[in-house]
N, C-alpha and C. Protein backbone atom coordinates (compact mmCIF):
# COMPACT_ATOMS: atom_id res chain seq x y z
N UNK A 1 -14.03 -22.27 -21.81
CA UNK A 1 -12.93 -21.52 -21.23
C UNK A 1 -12.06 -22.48 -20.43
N UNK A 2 -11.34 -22.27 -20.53
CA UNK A 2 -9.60 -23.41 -19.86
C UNK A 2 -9.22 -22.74 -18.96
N UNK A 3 -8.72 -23.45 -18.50
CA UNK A 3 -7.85 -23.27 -16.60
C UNK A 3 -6.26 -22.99 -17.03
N UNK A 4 -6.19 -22.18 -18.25
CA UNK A 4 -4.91 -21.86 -18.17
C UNK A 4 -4.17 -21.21 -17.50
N UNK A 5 -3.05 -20.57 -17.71
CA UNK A 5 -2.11 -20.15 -16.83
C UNK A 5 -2.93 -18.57 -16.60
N UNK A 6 -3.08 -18.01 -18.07
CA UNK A 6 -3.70 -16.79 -17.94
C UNK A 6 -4.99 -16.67 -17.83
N UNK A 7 -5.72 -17.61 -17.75
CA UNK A 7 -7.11 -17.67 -17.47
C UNK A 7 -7.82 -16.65 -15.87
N UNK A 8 -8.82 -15.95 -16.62
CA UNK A 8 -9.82 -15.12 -15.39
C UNK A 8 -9.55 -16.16 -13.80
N UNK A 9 -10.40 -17.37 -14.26
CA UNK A 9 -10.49 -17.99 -12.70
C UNK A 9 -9.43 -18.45 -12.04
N UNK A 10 -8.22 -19.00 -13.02
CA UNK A 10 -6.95 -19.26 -12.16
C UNK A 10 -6.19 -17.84 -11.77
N UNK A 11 -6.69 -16.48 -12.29
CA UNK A 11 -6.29 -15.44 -11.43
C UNK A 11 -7.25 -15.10 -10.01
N UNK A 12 -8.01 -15.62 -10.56
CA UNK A 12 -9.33 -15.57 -9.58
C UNK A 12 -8.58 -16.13 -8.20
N UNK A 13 -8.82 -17.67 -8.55
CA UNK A 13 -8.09 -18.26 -7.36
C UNK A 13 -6.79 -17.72 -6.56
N UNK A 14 -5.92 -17.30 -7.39
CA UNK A 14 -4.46 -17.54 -6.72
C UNK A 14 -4.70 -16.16 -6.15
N UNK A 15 -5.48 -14.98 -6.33
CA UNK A 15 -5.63 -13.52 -5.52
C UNK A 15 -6.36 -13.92 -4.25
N UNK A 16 -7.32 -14.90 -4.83
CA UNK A 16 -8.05 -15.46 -3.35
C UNK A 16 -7.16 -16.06 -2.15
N UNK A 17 -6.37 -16.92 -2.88
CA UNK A 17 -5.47 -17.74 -1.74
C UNK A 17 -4.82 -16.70 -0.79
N UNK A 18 -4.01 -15.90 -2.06
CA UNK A 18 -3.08 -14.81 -1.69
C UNK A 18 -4.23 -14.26 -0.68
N UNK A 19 -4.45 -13.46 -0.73
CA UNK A 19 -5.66 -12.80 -0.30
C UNK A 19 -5.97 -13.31 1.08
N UNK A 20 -6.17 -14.29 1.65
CA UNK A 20 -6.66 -15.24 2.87
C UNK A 20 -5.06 -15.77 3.17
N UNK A 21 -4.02 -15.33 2.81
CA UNK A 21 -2.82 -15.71 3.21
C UNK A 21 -2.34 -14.98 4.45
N UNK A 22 -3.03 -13.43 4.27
CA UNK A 22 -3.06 -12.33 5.31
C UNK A 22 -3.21 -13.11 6.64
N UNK A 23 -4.09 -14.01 6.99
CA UNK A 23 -4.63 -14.19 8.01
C UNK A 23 -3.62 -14.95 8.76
N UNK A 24 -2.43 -15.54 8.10
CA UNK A 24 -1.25 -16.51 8.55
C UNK A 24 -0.40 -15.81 9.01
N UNK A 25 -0.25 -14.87 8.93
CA UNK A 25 0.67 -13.24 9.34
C UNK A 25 -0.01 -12.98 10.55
N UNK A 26 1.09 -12.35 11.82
CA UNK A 26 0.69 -11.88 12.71
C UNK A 26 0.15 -10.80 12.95
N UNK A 27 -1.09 -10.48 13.59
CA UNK A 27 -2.03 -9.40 13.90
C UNK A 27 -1.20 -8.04 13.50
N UNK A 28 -0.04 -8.29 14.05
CA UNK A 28 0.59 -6.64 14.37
C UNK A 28 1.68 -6.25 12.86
N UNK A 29 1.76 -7.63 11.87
CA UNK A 29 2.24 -7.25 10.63
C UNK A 29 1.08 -6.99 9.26
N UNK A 30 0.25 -7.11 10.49
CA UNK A 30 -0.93 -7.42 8.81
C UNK A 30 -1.27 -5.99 8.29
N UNK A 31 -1.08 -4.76 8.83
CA UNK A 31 -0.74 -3.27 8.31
C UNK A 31 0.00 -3.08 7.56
N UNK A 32 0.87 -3.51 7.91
CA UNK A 32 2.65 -3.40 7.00
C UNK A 32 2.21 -4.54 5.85
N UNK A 33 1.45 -5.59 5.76
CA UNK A 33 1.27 -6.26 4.73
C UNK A 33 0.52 -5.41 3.58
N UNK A 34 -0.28 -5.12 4.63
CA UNK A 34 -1.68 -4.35 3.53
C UNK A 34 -1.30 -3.14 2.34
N UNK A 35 -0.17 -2.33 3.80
CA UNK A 35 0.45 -1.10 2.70
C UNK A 35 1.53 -1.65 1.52
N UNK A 36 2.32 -2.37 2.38
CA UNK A 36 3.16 -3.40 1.05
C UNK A 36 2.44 -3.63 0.02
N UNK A 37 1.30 -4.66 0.15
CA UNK A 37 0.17 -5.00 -1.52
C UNK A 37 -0.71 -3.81 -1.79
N UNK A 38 -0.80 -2.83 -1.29
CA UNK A 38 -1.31 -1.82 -1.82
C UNK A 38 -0.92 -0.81 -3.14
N UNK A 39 0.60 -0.73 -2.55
CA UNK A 39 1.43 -0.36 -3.33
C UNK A 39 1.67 -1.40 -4.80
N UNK A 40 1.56 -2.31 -4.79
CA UNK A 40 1.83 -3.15 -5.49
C UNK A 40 0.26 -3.72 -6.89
N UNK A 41 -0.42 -3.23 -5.99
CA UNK A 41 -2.18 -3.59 -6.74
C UNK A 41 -2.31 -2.42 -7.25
N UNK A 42 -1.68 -1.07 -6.79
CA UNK A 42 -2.38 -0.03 -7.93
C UNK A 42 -1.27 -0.25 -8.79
N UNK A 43 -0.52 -0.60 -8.96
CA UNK A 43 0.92 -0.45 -9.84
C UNK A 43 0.22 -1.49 -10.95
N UNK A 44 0.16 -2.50 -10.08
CA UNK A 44 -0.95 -4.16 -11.34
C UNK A 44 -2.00 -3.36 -12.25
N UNK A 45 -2.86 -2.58 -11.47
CA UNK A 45 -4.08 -2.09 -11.74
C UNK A 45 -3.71 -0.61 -13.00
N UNK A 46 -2.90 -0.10 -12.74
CA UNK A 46 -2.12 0.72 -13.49
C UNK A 46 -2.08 0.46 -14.72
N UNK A 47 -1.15 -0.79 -15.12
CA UNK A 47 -0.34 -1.44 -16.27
C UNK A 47 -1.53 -2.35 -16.88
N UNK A 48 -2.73 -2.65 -15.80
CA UNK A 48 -3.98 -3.39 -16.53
C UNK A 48 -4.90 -2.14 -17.66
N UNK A 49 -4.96 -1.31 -16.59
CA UNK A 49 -5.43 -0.32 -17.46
C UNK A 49 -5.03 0.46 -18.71
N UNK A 50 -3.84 0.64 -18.47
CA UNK A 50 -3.01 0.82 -19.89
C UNK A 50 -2.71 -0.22 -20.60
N UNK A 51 -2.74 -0.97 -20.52
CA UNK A 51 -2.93 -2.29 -21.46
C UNK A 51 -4.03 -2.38 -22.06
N UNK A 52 -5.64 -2.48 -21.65
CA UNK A 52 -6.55 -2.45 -21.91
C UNK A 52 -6.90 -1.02 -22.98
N UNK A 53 -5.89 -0.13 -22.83
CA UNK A 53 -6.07 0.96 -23.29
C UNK A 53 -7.19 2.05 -23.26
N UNK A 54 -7.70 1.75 -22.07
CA UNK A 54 -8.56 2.83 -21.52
C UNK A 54 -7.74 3.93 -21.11
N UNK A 55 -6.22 4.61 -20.83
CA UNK A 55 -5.73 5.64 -20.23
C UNK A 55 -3.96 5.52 -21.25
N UNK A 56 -3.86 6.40 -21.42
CA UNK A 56 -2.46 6.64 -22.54
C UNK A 56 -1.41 6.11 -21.44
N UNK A 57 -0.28 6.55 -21.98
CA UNK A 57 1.16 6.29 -21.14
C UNK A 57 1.10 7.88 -20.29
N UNK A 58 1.38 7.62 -19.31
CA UNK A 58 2.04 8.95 -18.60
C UNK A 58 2.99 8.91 -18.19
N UNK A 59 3.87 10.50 -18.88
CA UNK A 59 4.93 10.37 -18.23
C UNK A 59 5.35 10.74 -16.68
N UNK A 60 6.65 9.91 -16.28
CA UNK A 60 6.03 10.24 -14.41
C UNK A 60 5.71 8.97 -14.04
N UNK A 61 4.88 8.23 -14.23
CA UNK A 61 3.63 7.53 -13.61
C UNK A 61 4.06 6.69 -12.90
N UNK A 62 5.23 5.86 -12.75
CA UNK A 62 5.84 5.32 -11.54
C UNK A 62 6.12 6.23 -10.56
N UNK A 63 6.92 7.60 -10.87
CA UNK A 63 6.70 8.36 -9.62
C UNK A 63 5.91 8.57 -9.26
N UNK A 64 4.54 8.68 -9.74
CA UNK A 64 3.31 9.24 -9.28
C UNK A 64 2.79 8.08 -8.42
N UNK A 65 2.77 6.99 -8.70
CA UNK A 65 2.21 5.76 -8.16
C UNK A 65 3.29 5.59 -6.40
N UNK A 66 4.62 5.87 -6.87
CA UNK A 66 4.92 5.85 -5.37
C UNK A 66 5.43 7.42 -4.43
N UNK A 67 4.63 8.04 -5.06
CA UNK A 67 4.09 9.18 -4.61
C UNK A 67 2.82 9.08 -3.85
N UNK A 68 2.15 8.61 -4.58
CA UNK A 68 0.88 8.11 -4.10
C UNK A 68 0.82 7.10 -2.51
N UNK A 69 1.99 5.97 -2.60
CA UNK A 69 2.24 4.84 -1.65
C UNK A 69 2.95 5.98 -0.62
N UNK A 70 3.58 6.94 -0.47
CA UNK A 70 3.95 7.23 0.09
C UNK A 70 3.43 8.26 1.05
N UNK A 71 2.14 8.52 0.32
CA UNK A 71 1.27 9.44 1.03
C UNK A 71 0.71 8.88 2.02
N UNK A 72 0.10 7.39 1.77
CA UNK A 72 -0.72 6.51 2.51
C UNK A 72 0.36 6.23 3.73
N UNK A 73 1.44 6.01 3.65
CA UNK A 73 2.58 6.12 4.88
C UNK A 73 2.90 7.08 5.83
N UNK A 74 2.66 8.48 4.97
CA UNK A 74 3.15 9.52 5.98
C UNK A 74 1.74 9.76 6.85
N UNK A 75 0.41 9.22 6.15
CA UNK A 75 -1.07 9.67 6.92
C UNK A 75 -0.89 8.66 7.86
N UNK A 76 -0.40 7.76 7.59
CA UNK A 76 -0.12 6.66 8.73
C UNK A 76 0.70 7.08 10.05
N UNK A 77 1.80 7.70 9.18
CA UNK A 77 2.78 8.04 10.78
C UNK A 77 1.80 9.20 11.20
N UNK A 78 1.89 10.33 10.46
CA UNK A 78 1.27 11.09 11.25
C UNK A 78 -0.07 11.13 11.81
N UNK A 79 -0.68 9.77 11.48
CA UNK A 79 -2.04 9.54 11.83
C UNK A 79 -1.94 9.25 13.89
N UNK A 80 -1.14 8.19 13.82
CA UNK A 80 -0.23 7.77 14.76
C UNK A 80 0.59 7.09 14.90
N UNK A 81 2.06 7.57 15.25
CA UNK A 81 2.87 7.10 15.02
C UNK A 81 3.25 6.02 15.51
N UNK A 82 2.71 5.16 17.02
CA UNK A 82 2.49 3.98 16.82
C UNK A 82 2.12 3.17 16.23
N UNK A 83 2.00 3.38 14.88
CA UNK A 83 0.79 2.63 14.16
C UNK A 83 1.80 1.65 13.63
N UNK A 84 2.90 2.10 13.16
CA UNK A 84 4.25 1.77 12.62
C UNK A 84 4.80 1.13 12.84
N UNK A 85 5.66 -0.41 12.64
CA UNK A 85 6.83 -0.17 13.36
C UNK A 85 7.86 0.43 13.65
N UNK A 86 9.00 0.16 14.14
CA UNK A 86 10.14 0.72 14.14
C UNK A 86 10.92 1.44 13.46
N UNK A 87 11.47 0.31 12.39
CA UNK A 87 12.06 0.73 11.47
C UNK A 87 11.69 1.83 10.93
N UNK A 88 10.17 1.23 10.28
CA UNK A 88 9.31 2.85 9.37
C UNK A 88 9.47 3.58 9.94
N UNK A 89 8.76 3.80 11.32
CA UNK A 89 8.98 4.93 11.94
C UNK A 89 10.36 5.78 11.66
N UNK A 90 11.62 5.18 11.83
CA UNK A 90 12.69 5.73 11.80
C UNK A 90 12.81 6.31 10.76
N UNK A 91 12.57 5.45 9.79
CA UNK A 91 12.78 6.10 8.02
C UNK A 91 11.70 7.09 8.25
N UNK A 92 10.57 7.43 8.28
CA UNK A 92 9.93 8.36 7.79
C UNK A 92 10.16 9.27 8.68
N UNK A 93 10.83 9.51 10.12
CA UNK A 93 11.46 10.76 10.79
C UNK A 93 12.39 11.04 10.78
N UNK A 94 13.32 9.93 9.83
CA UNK A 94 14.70 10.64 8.95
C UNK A 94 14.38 11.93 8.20
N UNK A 95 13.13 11.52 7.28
CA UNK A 95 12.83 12.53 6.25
C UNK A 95 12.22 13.49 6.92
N UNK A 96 11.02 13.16 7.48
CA UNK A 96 10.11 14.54 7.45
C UNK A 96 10.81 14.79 9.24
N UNK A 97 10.98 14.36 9.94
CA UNK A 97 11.36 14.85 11.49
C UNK A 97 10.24 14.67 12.38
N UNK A 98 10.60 14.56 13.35
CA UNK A 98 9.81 14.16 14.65
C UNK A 98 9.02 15.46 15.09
N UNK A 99 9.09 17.00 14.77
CA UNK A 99 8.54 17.97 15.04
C UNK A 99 6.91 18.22 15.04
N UNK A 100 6.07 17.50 14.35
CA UNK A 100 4.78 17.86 14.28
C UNK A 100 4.34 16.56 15.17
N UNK A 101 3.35 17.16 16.15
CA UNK A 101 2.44 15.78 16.83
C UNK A 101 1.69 15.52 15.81
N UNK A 102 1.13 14.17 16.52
CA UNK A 102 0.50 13.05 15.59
C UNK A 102 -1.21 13.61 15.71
N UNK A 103 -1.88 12.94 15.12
CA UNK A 103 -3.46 13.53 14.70
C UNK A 103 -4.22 13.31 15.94
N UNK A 104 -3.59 12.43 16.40
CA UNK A 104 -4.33 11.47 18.19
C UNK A 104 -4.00 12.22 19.30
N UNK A 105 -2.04 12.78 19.37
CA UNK A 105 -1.88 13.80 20.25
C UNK A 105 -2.79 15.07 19.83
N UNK A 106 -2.95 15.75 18.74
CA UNK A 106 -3.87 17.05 18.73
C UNK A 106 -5.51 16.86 19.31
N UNK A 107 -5.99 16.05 18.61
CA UNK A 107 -7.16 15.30 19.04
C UNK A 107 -7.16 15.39 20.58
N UNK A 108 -6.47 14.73 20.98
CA UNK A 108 -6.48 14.90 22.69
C UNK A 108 -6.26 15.77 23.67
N UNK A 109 -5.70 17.01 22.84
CA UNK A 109 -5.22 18.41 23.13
C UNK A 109 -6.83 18.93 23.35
N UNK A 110 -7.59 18.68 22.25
CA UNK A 110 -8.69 19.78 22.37
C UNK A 110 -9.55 19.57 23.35
């Protein structure tokens, strides 16, 4: 087996590097990193699988996939909304609104 471009271990490696690259990022972006490649690894993982042809084409399935990324965002704000930065924050209380407390304010209610 060869160290080609498409070769298992040179994907191996370069997910690893990538992967341990996290740690060069500051403490307080490495959330916002994680959900960024999250979004991005089921989408890989997606197009691997339908390639491999274990699962047909669906139609949708990019919406569904950032349907999906977007769920993991709103459990985030509304998990707590400090969790966020700024910006996000702003975008996601453009859409859904600042009206419901967060899971930490109820939590602390009881």
């Amino acid at each position: 087996m060869g160290l080609g471009v498409r070769s298992p271990v040179a994907a191996a490696c370069a997910g690893l590097g990538g992967g341990f690259a996290i740690f060069l990022e500051a403490h307080s972006r490495r959330l916002e990193l994680g959900l960024y490649m999250l979004q991005h690894s089921v989408e890989s993982l997606a197009r691997r699988v339908r390639a491999a042809g274990l699962v047909p084409r669906i139609p949708g399935e990019d919406a569904a996939i950032f349907a999906a990324s977007m769920a993991v965002l709103m459990q985030a704000y509304f998990a707590d909304k400090a969790m966020l930065r700024a910006p996000y924050a702003k975008t996601l209380r453009f859409f859904v609104g600042d009206t419901a407390p967060s899971l930490t304010e109820t939590a602390t209610q009881l």
